[in-house]
PDB file of N, CA and C in Angstrom:
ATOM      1  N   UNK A   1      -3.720  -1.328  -5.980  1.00  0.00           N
ATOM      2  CA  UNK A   1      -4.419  -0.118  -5.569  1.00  0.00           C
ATOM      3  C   UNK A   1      -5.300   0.348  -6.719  1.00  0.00           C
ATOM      4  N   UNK A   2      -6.348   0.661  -6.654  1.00  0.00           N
ATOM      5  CA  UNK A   2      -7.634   1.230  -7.100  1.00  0.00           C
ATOM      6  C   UNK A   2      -7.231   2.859  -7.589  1.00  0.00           C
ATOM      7  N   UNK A   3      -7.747   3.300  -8.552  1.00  0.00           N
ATOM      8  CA  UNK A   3      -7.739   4.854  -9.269  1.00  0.00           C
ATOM      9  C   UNK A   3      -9.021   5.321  -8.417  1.00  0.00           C
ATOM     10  N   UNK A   4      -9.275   5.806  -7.540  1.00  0.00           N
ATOM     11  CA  UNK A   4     -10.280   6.408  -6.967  1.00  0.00           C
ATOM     12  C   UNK A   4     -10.582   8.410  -6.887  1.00  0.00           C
ATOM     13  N   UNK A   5     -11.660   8.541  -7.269  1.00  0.00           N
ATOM     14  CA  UNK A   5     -12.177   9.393  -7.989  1.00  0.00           C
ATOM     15  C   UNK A   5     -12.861  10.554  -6.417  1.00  0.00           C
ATOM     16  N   UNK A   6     -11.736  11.624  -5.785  1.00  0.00           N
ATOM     17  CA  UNK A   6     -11.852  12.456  -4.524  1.00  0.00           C
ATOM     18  C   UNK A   6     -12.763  13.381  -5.027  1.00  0.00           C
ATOM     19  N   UNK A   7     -13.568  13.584  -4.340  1.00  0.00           N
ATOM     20  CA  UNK A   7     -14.566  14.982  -4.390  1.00  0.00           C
ATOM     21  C   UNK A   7     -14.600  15.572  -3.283  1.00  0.00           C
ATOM     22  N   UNK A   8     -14.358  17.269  -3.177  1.00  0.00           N
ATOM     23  CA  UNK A   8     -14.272  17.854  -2.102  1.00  0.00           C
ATOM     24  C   UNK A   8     -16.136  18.240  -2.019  1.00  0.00           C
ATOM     25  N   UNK A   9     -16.475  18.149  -0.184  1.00  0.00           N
ATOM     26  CA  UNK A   9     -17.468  18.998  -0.198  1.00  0.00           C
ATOM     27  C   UNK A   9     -17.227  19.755   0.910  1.00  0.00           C
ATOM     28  N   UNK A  10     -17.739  20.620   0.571  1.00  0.00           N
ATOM     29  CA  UNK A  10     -17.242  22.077   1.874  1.00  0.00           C
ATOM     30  C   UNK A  10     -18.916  23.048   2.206  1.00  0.00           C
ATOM     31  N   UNK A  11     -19.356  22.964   3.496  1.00  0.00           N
ATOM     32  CA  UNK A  11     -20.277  23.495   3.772  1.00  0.00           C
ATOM     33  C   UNK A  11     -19.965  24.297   5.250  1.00  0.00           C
ATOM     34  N   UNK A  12     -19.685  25.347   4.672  1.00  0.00           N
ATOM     35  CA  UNK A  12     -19.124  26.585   6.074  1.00  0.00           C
ATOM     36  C   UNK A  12     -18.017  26.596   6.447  1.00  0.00           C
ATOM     37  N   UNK A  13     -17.691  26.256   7.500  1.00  0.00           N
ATOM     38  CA  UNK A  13     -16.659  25.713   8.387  1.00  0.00           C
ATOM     39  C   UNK A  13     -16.327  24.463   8.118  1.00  0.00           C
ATOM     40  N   UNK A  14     -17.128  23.585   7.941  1.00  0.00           N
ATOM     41  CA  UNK A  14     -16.810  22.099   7.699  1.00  0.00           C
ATOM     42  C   UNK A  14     -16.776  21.307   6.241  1.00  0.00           C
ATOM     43  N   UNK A  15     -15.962  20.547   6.355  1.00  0.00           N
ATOM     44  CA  UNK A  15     -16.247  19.846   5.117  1.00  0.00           C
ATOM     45  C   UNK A  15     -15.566  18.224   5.376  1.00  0.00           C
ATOM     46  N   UNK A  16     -15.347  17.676   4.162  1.00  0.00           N
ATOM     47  CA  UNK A  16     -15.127  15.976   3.679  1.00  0.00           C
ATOM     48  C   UNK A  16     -14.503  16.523   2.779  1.00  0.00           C
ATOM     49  N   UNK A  17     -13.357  15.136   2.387  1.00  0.00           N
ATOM     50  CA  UNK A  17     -12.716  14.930   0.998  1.00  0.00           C
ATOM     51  C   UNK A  17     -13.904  13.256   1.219  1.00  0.00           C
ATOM     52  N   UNK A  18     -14.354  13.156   0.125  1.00  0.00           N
ATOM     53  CA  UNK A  18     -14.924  11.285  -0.202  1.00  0.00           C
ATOM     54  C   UNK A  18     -14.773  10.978  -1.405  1.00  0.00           C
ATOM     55  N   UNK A  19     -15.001   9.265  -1.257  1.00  0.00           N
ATOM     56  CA  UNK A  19     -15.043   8.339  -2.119  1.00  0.00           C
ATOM     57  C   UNK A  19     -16.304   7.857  -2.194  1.00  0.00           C
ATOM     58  N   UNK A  20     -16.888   7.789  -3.398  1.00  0.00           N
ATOM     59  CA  UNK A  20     -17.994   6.499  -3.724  1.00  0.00           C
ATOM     60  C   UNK A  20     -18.044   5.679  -4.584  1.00  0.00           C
ATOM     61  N   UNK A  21     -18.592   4.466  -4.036  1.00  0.00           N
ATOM     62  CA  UNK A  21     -17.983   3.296  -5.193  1.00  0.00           C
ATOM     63  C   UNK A  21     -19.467   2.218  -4.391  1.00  0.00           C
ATOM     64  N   UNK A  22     -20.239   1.996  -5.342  1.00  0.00           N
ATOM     65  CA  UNK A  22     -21.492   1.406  -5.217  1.00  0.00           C
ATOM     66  C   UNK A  22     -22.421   1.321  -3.923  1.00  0.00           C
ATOM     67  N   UNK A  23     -22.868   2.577  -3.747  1.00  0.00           N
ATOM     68  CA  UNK A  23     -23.529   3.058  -2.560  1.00  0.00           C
ATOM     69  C   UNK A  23     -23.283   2.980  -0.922  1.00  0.00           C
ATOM     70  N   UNK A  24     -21.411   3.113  -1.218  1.00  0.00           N
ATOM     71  CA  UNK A  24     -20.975   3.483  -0.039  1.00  0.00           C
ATOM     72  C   UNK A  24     -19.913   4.232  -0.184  1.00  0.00           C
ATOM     73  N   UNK A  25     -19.289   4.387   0.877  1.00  0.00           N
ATOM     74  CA  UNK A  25     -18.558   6.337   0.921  1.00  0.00           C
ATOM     75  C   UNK A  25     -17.031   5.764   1.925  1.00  0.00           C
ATOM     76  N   UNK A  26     -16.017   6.421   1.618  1.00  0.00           N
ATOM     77  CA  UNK A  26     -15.626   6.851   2.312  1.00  0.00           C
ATOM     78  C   UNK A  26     -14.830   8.221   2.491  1.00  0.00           C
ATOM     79  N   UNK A  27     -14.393   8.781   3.751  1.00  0.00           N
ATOM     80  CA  UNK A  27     -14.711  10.232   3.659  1.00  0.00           C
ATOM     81  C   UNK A  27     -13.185  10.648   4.560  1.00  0.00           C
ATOM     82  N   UNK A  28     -12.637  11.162   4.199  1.00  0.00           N
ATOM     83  CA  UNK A  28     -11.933  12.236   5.451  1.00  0.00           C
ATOM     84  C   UNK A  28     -12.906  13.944   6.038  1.00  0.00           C
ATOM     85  N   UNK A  29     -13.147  14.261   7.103  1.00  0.00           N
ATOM     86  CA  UNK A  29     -13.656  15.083   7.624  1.00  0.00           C
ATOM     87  C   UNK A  29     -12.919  16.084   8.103  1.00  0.00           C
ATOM     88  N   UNK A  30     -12.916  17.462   7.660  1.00  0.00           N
ATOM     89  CA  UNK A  30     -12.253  18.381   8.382  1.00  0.00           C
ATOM     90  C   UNK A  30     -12.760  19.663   8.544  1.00  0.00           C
ATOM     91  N   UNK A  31     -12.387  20.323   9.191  1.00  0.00           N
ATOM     92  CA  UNK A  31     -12.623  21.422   9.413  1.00  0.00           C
ATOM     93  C   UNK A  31     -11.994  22.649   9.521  1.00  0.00           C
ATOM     94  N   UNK A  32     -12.429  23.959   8.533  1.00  0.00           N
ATOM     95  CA  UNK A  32     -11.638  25.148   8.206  1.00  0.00           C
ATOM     96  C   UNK A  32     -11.286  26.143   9.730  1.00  0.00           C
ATOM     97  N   UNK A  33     -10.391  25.929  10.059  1.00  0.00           N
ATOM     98  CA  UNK A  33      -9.932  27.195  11.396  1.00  0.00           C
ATOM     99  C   UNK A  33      -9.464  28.491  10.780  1.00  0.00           C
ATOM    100  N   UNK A  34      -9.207  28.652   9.652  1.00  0.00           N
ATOM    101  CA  UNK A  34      -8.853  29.968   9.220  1.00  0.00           C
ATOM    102  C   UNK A  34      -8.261  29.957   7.905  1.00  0.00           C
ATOM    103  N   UNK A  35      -8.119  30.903   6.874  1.00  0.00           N
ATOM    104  CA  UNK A  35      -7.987  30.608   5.675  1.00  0.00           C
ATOM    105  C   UNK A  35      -6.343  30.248   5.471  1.00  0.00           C
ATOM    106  N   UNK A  36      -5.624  29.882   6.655  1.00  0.00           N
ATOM    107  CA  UNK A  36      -4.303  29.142   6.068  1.00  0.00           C
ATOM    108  C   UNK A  36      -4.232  27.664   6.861  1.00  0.00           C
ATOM    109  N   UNK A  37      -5.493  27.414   8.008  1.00  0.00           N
ATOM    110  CA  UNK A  37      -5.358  26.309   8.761  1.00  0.00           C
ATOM    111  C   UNK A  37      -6.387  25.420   8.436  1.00  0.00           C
ATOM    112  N   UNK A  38      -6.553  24.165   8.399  1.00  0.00           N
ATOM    113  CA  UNK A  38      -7.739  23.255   8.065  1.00  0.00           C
ATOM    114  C   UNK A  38      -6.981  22.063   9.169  1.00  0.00           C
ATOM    115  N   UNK A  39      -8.136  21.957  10.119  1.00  0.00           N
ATOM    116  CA  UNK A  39      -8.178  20.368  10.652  1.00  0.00           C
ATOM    117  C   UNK A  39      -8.074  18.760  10.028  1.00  0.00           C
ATOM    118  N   UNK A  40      -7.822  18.342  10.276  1.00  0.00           N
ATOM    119  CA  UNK A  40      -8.124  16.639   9.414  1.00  0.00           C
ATOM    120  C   UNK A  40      -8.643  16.069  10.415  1.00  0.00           C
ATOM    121  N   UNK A  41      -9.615  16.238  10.883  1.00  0.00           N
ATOM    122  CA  UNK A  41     -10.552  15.419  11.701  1.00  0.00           C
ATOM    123  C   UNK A  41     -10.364  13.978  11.992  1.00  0.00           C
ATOM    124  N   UNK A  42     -11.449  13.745  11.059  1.00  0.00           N
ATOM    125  CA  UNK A  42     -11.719  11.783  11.272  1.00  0.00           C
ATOM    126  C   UNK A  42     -11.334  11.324   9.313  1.00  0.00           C
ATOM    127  N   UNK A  43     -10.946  10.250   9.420  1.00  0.00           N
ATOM    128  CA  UNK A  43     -11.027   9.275   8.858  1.00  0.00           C
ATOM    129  C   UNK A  43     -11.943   8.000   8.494  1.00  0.00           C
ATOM    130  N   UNK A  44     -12.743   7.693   7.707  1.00  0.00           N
ATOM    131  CA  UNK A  44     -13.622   6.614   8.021  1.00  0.00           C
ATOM    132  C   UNK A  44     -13.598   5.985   6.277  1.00  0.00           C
ATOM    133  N   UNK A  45     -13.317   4.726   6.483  1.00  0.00           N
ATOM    134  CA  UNK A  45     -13.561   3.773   5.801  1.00  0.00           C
ATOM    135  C   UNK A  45     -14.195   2.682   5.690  1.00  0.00           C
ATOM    136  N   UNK A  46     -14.903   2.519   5.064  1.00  0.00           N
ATOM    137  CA  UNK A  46     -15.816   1.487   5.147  1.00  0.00           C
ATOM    138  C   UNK A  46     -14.967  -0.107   4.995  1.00  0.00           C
ATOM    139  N   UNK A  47     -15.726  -1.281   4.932  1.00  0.00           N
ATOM    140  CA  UNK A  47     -14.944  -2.625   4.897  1.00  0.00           C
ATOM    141  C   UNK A  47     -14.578  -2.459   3.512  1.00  0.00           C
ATOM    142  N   UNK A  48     -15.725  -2.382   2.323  1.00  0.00           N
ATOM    143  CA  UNK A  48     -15.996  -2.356   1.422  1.00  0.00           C
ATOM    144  C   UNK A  48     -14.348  -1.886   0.567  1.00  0.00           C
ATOM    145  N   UNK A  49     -13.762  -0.876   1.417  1.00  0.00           N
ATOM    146  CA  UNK A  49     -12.582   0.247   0.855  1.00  0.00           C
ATOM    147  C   UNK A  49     -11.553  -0.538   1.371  1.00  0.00           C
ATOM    148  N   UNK A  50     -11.631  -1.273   2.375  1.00  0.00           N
ATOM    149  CA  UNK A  50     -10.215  -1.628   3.141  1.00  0.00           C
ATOM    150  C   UNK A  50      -9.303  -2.582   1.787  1.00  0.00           C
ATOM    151  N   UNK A  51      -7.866  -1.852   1.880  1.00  0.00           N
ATOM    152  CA  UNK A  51      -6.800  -2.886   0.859  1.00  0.00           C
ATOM    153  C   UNK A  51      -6.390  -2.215  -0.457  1.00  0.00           C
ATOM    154  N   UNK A  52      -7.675  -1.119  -0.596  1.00  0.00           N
ATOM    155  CA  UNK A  52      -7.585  -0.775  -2.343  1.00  0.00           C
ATOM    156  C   UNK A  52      -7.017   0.985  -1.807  1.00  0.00           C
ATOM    157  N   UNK A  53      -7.042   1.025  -1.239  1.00  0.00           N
ATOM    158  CA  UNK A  53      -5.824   2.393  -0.993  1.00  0.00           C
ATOM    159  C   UNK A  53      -6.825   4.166  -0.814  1.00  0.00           C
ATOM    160  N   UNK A  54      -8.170   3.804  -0.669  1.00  0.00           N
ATOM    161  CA  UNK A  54      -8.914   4.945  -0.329  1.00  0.00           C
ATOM    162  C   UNK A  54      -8.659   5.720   0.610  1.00  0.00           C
ATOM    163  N   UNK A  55      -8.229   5.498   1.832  1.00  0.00           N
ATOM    164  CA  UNK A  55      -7.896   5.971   2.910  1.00  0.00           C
ATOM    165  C   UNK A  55      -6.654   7.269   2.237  1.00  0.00           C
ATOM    166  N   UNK A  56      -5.783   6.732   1.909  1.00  0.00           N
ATOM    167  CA  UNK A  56      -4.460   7.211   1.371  1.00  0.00           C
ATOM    168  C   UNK A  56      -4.645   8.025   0.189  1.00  0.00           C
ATOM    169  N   UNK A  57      -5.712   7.604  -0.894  1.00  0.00           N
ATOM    170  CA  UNK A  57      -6.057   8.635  -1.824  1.00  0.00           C
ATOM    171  C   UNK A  57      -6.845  10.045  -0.984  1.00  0.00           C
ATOM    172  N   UNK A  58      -7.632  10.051  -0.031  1.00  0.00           N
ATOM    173  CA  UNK A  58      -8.643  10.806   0.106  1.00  0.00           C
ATOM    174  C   UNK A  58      -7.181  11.959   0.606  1.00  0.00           C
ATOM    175  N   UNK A  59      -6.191  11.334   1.990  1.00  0.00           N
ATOM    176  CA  UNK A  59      -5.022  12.079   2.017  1.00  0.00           C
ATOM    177  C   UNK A  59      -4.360  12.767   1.104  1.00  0.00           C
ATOM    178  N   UNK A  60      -4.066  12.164   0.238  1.00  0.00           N
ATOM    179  CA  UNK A  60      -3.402  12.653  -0.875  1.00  0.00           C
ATOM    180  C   UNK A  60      -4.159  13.817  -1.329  1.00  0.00           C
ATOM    181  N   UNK A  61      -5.275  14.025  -1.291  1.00  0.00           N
ATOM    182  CA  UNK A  61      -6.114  15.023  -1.912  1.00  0.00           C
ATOM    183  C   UNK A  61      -6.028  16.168  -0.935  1.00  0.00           C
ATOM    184  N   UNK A  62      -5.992  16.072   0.045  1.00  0.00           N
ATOM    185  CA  UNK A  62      -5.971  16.751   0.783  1.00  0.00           C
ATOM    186  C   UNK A  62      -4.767  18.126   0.850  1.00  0.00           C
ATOM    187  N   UNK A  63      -3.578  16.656   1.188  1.00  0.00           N
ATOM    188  CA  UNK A  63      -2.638  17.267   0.431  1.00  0.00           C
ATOM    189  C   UNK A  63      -2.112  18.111  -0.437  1.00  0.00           C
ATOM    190  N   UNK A  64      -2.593  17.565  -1.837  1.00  0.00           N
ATOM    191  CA  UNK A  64      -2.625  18.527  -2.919  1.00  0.00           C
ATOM    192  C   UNK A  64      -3.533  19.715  -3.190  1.00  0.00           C
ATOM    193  N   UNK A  65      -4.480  19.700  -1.886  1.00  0.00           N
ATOM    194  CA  UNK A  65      -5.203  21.113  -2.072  1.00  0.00           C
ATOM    195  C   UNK A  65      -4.364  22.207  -1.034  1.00  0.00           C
ATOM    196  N   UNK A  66      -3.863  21.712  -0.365  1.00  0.00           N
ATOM    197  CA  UNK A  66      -3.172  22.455   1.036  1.00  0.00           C
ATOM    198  C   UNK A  66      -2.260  22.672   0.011  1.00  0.00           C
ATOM    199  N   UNK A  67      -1.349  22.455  -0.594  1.00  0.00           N
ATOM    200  CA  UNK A  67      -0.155  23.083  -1.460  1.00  0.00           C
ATOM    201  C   UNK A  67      -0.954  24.223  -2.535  1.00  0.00           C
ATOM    202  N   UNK A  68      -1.640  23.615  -3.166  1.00  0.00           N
ATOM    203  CA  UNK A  68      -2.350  24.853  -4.327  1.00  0.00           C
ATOM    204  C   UNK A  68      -2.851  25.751  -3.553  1.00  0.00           C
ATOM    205  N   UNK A  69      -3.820  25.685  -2.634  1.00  0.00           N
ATOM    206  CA  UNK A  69      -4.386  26.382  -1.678  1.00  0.00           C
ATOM    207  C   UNK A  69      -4.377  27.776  -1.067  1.00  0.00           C
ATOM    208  N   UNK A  70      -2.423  27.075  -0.656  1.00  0.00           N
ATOM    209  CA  UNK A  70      -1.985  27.669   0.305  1.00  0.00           C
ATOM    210  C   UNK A  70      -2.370  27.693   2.335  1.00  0.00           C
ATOM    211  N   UNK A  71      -2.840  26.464   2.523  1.00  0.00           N
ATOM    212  CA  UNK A  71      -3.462  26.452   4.038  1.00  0.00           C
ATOM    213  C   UNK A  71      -2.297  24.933   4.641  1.00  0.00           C
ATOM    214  N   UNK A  72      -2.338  25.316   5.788  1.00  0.00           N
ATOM    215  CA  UNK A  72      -1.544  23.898   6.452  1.00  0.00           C
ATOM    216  C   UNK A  72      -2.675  23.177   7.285  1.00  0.00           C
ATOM    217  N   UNK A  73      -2.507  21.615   6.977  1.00  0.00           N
ATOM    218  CA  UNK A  73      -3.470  20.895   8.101  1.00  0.00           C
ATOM    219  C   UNK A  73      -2.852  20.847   9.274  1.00  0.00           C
ATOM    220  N   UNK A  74      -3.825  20.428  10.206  1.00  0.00           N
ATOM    221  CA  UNK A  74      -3.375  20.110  11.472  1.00  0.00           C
ATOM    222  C   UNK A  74      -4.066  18.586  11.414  1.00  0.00           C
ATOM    223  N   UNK A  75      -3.049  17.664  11.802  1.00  0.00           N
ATOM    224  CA  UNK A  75      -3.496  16.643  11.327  1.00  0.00           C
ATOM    225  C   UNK A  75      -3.934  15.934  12.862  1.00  0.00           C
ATOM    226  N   UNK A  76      -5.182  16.187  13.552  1.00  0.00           N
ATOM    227  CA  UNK A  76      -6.052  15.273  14.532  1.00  0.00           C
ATOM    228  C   UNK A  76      -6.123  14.223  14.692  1.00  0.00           C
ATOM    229  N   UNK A  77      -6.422  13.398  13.103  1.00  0.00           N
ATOM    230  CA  UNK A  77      -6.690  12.272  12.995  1.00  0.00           C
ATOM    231  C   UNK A  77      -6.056  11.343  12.665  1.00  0.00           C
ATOM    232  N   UNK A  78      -5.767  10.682  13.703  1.00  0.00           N
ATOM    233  CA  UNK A  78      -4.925   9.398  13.698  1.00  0.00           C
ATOM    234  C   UNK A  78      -4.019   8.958  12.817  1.00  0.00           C
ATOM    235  N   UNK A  79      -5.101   8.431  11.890  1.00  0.00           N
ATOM    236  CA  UNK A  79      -4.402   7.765  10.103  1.00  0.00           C
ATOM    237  C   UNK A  79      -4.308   8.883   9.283  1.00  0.00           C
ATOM    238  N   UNK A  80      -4.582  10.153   9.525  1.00  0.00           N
ATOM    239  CA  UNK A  80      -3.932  11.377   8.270  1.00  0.00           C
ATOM    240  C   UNK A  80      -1.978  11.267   9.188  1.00  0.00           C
ATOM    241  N   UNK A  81      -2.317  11.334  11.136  1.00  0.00           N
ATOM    242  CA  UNK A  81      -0.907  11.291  11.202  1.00  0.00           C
ATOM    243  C   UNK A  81      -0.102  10.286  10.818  1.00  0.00           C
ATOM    244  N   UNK A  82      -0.820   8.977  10.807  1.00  0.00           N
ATOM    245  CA  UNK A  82       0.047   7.890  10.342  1.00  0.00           C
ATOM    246  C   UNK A  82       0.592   8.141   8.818  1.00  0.00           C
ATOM    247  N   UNK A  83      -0.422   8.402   8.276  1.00  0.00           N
ATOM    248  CA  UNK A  83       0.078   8.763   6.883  1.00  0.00           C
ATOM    249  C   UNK A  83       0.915   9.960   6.395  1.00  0.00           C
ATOM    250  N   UNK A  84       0.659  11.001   7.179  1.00  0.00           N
ATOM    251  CA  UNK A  84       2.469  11.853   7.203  1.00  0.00           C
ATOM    252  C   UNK A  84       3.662  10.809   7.397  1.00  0.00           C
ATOM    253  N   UNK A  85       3.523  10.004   8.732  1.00  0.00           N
ATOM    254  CA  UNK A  85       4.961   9.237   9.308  1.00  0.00           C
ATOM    255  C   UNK A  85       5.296   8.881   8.013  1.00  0.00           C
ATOM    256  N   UNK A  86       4.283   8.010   6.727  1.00  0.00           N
ATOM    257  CA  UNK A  86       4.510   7.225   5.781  1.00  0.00           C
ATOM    258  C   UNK A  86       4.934   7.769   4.416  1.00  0.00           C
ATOM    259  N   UNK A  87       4.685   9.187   4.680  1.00  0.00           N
ATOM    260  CA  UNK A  87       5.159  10.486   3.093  1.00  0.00           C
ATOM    261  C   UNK A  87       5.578  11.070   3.807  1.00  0.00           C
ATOM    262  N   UNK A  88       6.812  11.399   4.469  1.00  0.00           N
ATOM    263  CA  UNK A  88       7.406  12.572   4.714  1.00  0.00           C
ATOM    264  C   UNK A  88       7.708  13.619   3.767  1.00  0.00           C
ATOM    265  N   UNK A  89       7.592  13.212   2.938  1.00  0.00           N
ATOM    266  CA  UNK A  89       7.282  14.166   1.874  1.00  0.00           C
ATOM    267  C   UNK A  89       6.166  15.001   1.846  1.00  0.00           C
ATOM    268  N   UNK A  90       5.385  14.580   2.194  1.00  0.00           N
ATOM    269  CA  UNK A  90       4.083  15.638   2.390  1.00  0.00           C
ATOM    270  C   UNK A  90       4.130  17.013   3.973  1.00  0.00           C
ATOM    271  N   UNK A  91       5.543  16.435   4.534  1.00  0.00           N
ATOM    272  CA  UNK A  91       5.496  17.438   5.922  1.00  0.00           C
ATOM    273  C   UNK A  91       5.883  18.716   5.441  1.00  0.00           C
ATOM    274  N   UNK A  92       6.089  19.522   4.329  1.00  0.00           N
ATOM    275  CA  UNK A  92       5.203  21.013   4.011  1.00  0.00           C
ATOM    276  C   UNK A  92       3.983  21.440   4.035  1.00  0.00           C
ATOM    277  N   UNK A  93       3.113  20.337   3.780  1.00  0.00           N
ATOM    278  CA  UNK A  93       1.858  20.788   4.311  1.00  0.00           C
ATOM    279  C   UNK A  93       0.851  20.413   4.969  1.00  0.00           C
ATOM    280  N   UNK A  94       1.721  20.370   6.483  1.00  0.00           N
ATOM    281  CA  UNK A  94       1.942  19.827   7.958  1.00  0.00           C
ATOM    282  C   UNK A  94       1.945  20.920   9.207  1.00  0.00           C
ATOM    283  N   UNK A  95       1.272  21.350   9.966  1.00  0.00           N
ATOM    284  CA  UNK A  95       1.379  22.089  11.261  1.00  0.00           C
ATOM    285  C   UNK A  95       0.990  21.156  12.329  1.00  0.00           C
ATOM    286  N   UNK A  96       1.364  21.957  13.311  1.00  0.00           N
ATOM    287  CA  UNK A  96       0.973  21.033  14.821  1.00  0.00           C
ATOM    288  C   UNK A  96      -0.060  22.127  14.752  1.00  0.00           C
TER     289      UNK A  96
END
């Protein structure tokens, strides 16, 4: 697994956690419902990312902002839920 380098961007209501690594991206997408709820939208990884653990870092970030934060996701998207099943440890900062 790869040390990959999360940057939040947040514009309104919406935002991304991403990755870039030689002029491609990958991104989790979500969206703010209220200052203790945030969506986890979509997931998207490029080929480029598949194996080196981006998917799972961008989560992780996520994660660790929902604890400092203080907000719970609602996790929409598929592979953020797969990736709770896989850290149950992370189901504190977890809502339906």
């Amino acid at each position: 697994m790869t040390d990959h380098i999360v940057t939040r961007e947040v514009r309104g209501k919406r935002g991304r956690y991403v990755i870039r690594r030689n002029g491609e991206e990958a991104e989790l997408t979500f969206t703010i419902v209220s200052p203790n709820r945030v969506t986890a939208n979509h997931t998207g990884v490029s080929d480029s990312f598949r194996g080196t653990g981006a998917g799972a870092a961008l989560v992780s970030r996520l994660v660790d902002d929902a604890r400092v934060e203080g907000f719970m996701i609602v996790p929409l998207c598929p592979f953020v839920s797969a990736q709770l099943a896989r850290h149950p440890e992370w189901a504190d900062a977890f809502t339906e």
